[in-house]
Protein backbone atom coordinates (compact mmCIF):
# COMPACT_ATOMS: atom_id res chain seq x y z
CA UNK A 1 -48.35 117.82 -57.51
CA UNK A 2 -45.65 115.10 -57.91
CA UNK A 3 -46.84 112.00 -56.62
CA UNK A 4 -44.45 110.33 -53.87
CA UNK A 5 -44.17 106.54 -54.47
CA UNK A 6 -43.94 104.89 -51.00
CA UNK A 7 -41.81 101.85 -52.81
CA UNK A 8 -39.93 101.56 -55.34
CA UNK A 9 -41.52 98.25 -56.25
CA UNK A 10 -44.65 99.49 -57.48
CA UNK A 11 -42.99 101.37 -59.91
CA UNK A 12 -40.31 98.54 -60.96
CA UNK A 13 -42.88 96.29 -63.19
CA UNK A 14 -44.22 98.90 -64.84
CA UNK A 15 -41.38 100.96 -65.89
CA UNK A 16 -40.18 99.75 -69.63
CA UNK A 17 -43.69 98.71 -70.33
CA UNK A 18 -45.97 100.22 -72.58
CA UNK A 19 -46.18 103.88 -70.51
CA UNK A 20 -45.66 107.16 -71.44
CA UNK A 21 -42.24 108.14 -70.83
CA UNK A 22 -43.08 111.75 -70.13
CA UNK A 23 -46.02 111.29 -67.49
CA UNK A 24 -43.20 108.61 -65.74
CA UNK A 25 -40.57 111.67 -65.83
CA UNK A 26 -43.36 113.89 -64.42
CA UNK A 27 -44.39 111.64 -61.96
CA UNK A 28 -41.19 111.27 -60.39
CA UNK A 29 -40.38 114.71 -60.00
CA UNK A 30 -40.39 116.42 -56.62
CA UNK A 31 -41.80 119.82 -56.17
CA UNK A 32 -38.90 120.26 -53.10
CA UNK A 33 -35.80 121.49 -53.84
CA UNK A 34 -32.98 118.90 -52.36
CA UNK A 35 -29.66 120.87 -51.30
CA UNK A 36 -26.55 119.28 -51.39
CA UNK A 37 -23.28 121.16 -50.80
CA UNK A 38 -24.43 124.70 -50.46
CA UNK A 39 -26.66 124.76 -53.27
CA UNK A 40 -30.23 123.91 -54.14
CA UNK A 41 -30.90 121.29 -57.30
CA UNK A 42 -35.03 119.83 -57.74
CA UNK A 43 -34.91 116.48 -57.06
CA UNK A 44 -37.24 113.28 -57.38
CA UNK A 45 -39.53 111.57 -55.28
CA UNK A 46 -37.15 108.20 -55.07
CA UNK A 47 -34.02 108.00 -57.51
CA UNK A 48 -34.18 104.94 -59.65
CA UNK A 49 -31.18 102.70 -58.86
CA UNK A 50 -29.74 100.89 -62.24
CA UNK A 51 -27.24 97.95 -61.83
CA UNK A 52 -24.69 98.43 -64.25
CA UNK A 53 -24.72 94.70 -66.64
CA UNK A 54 -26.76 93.40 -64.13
CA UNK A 55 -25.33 92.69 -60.54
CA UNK A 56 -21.70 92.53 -62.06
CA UNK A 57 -20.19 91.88 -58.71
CA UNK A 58 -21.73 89.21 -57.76
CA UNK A 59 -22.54 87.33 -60.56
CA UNK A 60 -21.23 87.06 -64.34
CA UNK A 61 -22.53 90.24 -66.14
CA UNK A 62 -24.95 90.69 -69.16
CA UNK A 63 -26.44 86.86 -68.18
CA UNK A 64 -29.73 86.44 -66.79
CA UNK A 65 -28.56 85.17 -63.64
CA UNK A 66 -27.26 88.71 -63.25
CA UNK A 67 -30.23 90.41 -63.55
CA UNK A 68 -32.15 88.34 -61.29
CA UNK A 69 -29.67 89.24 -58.76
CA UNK A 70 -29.59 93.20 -59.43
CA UNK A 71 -33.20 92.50 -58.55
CA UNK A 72 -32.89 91.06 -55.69
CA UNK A 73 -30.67 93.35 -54.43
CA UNK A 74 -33.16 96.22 -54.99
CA UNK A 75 -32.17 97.15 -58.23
CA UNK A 76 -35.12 99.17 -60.45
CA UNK A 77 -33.42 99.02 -63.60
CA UNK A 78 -30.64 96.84 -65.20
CA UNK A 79 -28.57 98.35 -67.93
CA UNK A 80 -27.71 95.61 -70.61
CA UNK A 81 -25.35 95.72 -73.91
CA UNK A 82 -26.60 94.76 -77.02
CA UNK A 83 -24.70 93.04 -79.75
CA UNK A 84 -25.68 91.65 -83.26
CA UNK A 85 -24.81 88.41 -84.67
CA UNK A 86 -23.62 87.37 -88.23
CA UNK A 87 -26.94 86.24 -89.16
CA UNK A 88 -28.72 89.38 -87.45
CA UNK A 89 -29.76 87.96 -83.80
CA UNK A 90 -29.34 90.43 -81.01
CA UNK A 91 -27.88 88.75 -78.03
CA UNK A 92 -26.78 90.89 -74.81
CA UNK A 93 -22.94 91.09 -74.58
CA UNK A 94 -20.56 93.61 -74.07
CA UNK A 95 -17.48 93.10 -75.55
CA UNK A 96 -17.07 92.84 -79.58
CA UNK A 97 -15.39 89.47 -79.36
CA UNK A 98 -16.26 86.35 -77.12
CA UNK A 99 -13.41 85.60 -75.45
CA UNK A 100 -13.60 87.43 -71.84
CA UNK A 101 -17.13 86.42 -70.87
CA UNK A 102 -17.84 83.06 -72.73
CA UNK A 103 -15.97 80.02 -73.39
CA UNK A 104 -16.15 81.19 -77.27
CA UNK A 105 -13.73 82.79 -79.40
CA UNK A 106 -13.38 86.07 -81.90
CA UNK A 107 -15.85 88.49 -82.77
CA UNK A 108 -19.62 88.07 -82.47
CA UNK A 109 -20.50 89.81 -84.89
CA UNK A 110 -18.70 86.85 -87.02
CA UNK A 111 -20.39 83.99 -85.30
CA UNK A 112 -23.76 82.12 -86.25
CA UNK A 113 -26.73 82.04 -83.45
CA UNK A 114 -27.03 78.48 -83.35
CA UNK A 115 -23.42 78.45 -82.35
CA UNK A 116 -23.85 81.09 -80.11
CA UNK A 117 -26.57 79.84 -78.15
CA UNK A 118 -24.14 76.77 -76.94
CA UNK A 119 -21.90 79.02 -75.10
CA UNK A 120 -21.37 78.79 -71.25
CA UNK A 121 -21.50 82.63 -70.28
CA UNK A 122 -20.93 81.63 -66.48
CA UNK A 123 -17.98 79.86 -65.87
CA UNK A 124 -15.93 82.70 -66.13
CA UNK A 125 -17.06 84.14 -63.26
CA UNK A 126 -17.21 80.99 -61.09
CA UNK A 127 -18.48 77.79 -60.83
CA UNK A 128 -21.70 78.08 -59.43
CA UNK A 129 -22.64 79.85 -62.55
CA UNK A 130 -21.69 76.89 -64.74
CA UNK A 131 -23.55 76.73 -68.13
CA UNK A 132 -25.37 80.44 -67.75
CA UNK A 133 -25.93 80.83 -71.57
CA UNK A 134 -25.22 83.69 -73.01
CA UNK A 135 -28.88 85.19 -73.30
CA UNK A 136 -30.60 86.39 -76.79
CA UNK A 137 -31.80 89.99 -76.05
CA UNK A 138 -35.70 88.44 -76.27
CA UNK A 139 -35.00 86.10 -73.63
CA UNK A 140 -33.51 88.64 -71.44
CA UNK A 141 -36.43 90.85 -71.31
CA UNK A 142 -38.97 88.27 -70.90
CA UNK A 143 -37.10 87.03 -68.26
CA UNK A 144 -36.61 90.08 -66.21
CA UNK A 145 -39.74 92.42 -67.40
CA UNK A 146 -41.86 91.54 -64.66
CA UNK A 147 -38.83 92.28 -62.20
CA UNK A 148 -37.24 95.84 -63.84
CA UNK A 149 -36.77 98.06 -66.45
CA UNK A 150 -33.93 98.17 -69.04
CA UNK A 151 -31.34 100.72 -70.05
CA UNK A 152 -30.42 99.17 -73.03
CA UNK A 153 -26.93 100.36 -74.61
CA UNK A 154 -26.60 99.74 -77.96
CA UNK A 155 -22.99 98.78 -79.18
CA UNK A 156 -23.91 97.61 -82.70
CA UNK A 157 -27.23 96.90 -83.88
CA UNK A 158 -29.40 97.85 -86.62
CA UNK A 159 -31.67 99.88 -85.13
CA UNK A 160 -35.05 99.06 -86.47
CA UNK A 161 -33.85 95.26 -85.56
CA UNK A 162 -33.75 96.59 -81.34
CA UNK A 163 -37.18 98.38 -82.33
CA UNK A 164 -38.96 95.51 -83.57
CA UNK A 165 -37.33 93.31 -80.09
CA UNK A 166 -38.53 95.50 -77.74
CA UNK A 167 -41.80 95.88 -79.43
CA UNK A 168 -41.86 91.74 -79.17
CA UNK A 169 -41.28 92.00 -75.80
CA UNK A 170 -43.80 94.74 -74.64
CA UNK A 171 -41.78 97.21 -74.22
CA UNK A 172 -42.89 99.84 -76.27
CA UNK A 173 -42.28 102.88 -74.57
CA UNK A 174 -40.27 103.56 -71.18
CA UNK A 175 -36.12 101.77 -71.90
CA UNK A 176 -33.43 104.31 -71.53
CA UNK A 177 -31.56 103.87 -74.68
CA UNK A 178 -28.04 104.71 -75.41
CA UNK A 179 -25.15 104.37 -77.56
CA UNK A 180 -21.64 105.74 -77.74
CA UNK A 181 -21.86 106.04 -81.68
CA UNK A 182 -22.97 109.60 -82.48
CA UNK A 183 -24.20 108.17 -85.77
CA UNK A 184 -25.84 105.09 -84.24
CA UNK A 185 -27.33 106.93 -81.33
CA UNK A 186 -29.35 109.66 -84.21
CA UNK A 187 -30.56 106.30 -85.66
CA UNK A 188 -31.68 104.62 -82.48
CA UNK A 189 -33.84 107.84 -81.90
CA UNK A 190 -35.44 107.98 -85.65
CA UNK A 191 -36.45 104.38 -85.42
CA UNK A 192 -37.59 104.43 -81.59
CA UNK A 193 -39.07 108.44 -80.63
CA UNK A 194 -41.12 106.67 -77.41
CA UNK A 195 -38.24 105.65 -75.86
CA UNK A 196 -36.43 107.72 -73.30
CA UNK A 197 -33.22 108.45 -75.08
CA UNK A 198 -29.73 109.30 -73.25
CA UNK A 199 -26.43 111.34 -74.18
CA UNK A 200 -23.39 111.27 -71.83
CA UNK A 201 -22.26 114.32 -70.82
CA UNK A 202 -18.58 114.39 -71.55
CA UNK A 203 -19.53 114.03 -75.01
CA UNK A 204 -21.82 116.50 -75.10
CA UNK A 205 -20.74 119.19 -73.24
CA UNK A 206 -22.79 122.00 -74.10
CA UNK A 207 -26.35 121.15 -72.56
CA UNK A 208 -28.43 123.40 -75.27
CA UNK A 209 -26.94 121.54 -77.69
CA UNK A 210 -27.52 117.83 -76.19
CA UNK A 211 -31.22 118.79 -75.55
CA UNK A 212 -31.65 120.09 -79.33
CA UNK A 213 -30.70 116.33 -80.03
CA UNK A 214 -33.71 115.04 -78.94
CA UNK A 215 -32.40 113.26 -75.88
CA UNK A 216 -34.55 113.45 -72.43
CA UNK A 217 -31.63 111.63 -70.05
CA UNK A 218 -27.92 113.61 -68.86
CA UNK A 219 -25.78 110.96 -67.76
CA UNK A 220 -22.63 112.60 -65.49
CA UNK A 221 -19.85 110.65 -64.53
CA UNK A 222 -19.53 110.85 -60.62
CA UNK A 223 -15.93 113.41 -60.82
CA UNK A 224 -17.86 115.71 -63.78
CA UNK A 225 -21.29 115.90 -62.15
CA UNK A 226 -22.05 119.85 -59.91
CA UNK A 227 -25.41 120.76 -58.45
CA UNK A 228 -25.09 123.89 -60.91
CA UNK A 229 -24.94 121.32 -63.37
CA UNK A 230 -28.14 119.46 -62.75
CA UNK A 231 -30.10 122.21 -61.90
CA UNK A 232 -29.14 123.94 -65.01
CA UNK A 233 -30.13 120.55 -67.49
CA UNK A 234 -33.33 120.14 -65.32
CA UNK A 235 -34.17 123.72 -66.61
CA UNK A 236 -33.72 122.26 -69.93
CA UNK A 237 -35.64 119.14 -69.35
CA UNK A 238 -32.94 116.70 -68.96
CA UNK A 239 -33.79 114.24 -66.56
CA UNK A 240 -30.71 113.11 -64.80
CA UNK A 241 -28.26 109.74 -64.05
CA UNK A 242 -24.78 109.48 -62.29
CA UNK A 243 -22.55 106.89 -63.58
CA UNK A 244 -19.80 105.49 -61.25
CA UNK A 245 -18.55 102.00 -61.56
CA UNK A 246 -16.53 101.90 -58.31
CA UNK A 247 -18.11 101.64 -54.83
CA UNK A 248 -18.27 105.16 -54.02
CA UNK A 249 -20.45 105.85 -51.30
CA UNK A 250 -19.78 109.35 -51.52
CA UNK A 251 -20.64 109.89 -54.40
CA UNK A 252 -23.36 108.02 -54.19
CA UNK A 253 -25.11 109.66 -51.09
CA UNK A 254 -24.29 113.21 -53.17
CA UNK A 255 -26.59 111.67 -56.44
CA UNK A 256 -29.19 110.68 -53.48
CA UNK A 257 -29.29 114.00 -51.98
CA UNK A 258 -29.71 115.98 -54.97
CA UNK A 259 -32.07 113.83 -56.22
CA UNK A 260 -30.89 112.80 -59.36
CA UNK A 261 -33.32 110.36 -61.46
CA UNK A 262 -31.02 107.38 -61.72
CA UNK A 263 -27.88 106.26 -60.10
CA UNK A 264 -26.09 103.83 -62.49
CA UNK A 265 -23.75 101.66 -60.21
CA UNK A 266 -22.02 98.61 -59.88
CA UNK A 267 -23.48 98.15 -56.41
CA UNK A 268 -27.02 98.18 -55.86
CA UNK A 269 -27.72 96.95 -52.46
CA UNK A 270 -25.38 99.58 -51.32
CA UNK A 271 -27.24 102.42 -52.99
CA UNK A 272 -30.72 100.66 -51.70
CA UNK A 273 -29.34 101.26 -48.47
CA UNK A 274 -28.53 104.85 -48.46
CA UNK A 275 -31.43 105.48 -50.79
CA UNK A 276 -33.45 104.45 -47.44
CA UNK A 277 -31.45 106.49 -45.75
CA UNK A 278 -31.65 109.56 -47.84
CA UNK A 279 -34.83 109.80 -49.72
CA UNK A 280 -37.27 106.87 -47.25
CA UNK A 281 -37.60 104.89 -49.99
């Protein structure tokens, strides 16, 4: 019987540590079907809320001052980007160049650590986060591990690089991991199999085929995402995430009442809320 976690903070620590990714997935699953508009899709015991680069909204994103907020706000998880310097340090950034979030300039992947590591990552954003550094990847999961999990997406990397990071940090078993590179995303599984890996579901469209890759995670965009279609990739053994980035609390009570496994969202303490609502939790 699937065990019902009376907070989510219990969980929170522990997930991204060294656990078993499937006995999590089991553990979370709810033997009750959920319905949501008409139709019937198996839900979880308490959906996993993940704060999109940290609490974006209220602080500057990808920085650790960003995931100490998602925390705060009752995030579980924090999804991070992951980008590789010229001489190989992994550092958590979004874009390919500098220039939007730091007070550098060009591409990162061109630029030395120790020049790197003097960047203001805050100011940007506002004042109060003056001289927020832009964080190595190591220092970002140090930080936060004892706070949440990680979906890490992988923009460019080498893969057994992120392996050997994670490993560093304790994490060696239980990050979502992702990439938008087919090619990339093949090698991310190779050189990590513990991990709980994740396809998107516009880009692989035919479920069978997404499962045969070896991922375990469905991400749906909020407009693409049906109760046929989650309970059809649960009977595959996808576990499921909604992605939205705007404040859609429709959409997010819909993900909440058919019990999807993760909402990925821009706005955590909103989804807390109805997550209390919805699921008690």
């Amino acid at each position: 019987m699937a065990r019902i976690f009376p907070t989510t903070k219990w969980l929170a620590p522990r997930f991204g540590r060294n656990v078993d990714a499937n006995t999590v997935a089991r553990a979370r699953r709810s033997p009750e079907p959920a319905a949501a508009d008409g139709h019937v899709a198996y839900g979880v015991a308490v959906t996993r809320i993940v704060s999109h680069r940290g609490a974006c909204r209220v602080a500057p994103e990808n920085t650790i001052a960003s995931g100490r907020r998602a925390a705060e706000l009752g995030a579980d998880i924090v999804e991070l980007d992951v980008r590789e310097s010229a001489d190989g340090v992994l550092y958590v950034l979004h874009d390919a160049t500098l220039n939007r979030t730091t007070n550098g300039r060009g591409l990162i992947s061109r630029a030395q650590s120790r020049d790197l590591d003097r960047l203001d990552a805050g100011t940007w954003f506002g004042p109060d986060f003056a001289g927020e550094p832009l964080p190595r990847l190591i220092d970002f999961l140090m930080e936060l591990k004892p706070l949440v999990g990680f979906y890490v997406e992988v923009k460019a990397a080498v893969p057994c690089r992120l392996a050997a990071e994670l490993e560093a940090a304790g994490l060696g078993s239980g990050c979502i991991i992702y990439s938008e590179n087919d090619e990339l995303r093949t090698a991310l599984r190779k050189a990590m199999p513990h991990q709980l890996h994740m396809v998107n579901y516009r880009n692989h469209p035919d479920i069978e085929e997404a499962r045969a890759s070896g991922a375990s995670i469905l991400e749906f965009h909020s407009f693409d995402m049906t109760t046929q279609l989650i309970s059809f990739a649960r009977s595959r053994g996808f576990e499921i995430m909604m992605h939205t980035p705007r404040r859609d609390e429709i959409a997010f009570r819909k993900a909440l009442v058919a019990g999807v496994d993760y909402l990925n969202i821009d706005y955590p303490a909103t989804a807390l809320t109805l997550r209390r609502e919805i699921q008690g939790a």
